[in-house]
Protein backbone atom coordinates (compact mmCIF):
# COMPACT_ATOMS: atom_id res chain seq x y z
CA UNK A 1 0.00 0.00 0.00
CA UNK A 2 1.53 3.34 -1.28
CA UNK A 3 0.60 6.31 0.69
CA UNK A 4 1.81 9.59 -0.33
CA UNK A 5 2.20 12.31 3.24
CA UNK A 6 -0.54 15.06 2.87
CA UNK A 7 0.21 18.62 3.76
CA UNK A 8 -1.73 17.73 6.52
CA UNK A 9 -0.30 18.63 9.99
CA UNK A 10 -2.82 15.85 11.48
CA UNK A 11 -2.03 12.93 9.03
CA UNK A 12 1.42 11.13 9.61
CA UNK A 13 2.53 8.41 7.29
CA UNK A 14 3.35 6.44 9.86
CA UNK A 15 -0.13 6.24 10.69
CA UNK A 16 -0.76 4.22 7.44
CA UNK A 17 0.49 0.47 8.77
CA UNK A 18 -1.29 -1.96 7.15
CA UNK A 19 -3.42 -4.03 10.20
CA UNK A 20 -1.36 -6.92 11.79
CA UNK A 21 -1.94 -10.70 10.82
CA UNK A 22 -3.72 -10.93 14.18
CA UNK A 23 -5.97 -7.92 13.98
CA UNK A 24 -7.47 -8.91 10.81
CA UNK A 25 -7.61 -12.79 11.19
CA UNK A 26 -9.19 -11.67 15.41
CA UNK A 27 -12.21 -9.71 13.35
CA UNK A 28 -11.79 -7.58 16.44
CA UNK A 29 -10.03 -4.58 15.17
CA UNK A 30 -10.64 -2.75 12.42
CA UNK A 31 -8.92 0.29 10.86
CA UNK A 32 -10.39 3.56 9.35
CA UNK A 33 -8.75 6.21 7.29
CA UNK A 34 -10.83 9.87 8.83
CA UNK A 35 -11.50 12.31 6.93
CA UNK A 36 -13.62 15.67 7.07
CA UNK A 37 -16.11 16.67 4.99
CA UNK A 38 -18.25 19.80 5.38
CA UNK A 39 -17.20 19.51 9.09
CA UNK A 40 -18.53 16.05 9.77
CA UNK A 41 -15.86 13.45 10.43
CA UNK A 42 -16.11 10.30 8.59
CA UNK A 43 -14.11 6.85 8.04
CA UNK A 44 -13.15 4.38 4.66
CA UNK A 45 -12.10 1.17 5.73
CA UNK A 46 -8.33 1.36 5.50
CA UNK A 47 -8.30 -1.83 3.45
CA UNK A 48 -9.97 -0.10 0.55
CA UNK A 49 -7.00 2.73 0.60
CA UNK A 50 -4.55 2.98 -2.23
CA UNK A 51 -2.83 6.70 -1.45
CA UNK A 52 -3.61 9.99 -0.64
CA UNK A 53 -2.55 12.75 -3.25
CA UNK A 54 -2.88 16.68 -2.79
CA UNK A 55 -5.80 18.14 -5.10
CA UNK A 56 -4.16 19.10 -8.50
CA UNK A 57 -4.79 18.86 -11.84
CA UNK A 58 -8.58 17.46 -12.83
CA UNK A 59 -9.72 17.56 -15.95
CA UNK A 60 -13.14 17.97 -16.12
CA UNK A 61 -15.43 15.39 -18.66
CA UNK A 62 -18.22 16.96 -20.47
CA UNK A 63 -21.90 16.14 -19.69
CA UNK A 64 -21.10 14.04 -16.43
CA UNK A 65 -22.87 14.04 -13.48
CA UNK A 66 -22.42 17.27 -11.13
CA UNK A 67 -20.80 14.92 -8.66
CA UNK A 68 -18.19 13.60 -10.50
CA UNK A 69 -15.36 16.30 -10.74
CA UNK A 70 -13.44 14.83 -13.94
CA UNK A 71 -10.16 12.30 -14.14
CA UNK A 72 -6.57 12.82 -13.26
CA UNK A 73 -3.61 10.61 -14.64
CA UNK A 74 -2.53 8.65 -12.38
CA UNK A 75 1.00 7.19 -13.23
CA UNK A 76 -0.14 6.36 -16.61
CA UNK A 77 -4.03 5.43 -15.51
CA UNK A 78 -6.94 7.36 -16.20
CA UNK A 79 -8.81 7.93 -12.72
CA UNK A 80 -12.24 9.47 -12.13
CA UNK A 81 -12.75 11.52 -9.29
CA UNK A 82 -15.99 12.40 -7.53
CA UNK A 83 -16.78 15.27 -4.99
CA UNK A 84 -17.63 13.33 -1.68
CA UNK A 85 -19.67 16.39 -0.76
CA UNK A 86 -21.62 16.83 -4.18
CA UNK A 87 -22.72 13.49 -3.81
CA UNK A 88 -24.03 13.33 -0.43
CA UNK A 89 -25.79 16.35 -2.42
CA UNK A 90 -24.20 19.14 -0.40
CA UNK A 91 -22.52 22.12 -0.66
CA UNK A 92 -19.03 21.50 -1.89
CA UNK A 93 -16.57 23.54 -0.36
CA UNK A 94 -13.80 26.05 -2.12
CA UNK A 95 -10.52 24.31 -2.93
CA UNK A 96 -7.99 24.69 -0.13
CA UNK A 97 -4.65 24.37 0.69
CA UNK A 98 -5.52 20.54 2.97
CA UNK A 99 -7.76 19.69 0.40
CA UNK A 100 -7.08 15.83 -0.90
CA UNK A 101 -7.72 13.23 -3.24
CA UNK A 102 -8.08 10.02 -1.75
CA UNK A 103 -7.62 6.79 -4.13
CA UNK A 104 -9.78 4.18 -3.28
CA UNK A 105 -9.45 0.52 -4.77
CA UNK A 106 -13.45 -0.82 -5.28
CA UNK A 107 -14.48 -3.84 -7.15
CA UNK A 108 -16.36 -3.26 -10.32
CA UNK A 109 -19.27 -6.05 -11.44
CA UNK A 110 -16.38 -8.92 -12.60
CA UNK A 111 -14.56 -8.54 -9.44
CA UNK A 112 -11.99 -6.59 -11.42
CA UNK A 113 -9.70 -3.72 -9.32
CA UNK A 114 -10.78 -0.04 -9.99
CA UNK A 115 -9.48 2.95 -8.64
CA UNK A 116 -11.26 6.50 -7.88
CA UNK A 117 -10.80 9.08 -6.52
CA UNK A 118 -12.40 11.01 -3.84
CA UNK A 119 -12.03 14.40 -2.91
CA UNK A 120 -12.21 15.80 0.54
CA UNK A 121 -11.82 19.03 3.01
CA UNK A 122 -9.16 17.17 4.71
CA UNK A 123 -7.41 14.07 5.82
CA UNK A 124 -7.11 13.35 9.48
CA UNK A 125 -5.58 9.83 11.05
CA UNK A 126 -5.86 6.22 10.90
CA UNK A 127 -8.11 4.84 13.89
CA UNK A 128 -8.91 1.63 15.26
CA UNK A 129 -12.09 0.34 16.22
CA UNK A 130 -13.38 -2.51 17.82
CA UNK A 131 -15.86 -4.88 16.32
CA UNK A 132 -18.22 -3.50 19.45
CA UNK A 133 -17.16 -0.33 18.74
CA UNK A 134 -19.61 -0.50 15.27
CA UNK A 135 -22.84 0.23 15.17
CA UNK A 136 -25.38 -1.02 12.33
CA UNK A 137 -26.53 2.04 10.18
CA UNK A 138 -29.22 3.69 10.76
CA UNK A 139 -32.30 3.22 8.94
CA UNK A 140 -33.35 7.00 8.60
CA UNK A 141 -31.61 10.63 10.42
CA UNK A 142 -28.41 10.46 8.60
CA UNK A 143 -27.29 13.20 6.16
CA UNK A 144 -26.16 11.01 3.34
CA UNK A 145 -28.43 8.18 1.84
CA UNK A 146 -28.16 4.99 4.39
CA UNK A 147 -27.15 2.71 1.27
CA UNK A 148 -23.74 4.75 1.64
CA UNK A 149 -22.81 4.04 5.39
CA UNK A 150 -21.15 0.70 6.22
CA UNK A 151 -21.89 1.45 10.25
CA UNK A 152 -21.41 4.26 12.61
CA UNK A 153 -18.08 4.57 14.84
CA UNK A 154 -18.60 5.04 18.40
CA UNK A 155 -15.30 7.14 19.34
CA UNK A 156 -15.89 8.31 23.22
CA UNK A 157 -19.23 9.75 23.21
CA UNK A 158 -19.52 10.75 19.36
CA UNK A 159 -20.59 9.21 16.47
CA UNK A 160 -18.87 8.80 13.28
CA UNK A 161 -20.25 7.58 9.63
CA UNK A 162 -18.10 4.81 8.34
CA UNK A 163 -18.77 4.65 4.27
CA UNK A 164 -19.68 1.35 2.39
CA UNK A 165 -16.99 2.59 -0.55
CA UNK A 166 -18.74 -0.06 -2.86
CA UNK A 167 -21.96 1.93 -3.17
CA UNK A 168 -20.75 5.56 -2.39
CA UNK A 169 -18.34 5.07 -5.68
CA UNK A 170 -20.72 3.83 -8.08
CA UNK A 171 -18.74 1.99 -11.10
CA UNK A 172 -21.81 1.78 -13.29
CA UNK A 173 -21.32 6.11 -13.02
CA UNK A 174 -17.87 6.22 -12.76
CA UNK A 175 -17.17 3.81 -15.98
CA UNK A 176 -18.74 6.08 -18.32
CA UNK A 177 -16.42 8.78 -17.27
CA UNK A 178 -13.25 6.12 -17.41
CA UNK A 179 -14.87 5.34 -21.14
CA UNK A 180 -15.08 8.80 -22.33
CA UNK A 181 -12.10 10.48 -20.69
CA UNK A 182 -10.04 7.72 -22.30
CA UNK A 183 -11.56 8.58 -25.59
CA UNK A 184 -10.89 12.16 -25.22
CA UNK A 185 -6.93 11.44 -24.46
CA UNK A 186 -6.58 8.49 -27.37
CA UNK A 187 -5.23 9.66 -30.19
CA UNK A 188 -7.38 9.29 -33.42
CA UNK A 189 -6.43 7.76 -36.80
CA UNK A 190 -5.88 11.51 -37.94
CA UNK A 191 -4.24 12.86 -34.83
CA UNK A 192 -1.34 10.31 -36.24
CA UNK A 193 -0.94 11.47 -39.61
């Protein structure tokens, strides 16, 4: 797992270890990248993490959804990137100087790697929770759709939404922007002559 250091003060790369052999094999510890968005604190299984990279450089895809913010090259791959906050439908906030990209590894329809890209206000720390420490998600009161939240985190007395990444990042969406962005960057029969 490749995890570039943010320009966050909060966010160490140290704090990216992978889970030991017994945490994982236990099922009583999990780990959570946290993140903010529109002030509300909320986890991504760390699992599902590929790297962190500081907002640069989107280009945006005609016609998309408003959610989905355009692609980046990634080392050669063509990424799409969504808004976090546009897609819970709120207000996006303005560019700043902690703003991230997070590159998340889902699983399209034939089990196949993908990566996408999230944006958000900023990157915080990897936590652990206990299995106990999980809630189930709530059925209604949450600020986001309930198909998007794996669980809630109970961290002292606060709550925090942990994100199902799998429906959040929709690939039937996101493919169409992967499809078109890599027809807008091949080069055509007469690009070559």
């Amino acid at each position: 797992m490749s995890l570039m250091k943010n320009n966050s003060k909060d966010f160490k790369e140290s704090d990216m270890s992978k889970p030991t052999n017994e945490s994982i094999s236990s099922g009583n510890v999990q780990q959570f990248l946290t993140f903010v968005l529109n002030d509300e604190t909320y986890g991504v299984g760390i699992l599902h993490i590929r790297e962190i990279i500081e907002y640069d450089n989107l280009t945006r895809v005609p016609l998309m959804p408003d959610f989905i913010s355009g692609v980046i090259n990634l080392r050669g791959n063509v990424v799409p990137v969504i808004n976090l906050a546009r897609r819970f439908e709120h207000q996006a906030k303005e560019i700043g100087k902690r703003t991230s990209i997070i590159i998340i590894d889902i699983k399209d329809q034939d089990g196949e790697s993908v990566e996408v890209g999230m944006v958000v206000d900023i990157v915080n720390e990897v936590i652990e929770l206990a299995d106990s420490d999980i809630a189930a998600a709530p059925m209604f009161g949450a600020k986001i759709r309930t198909d998007f939240i794996q669980g809630m985190g109970k961290i002292d007395d606060k709550l925090m939404i942990l994100l199902d990444v799998n429906h959040v990042l929709s690939i039937n969406e996101l493919s169409a922007v992967t499809n078109i962005a890599e027809e807008l960057t091949t080069p055509t029969k007469s690009d070559t002559l």
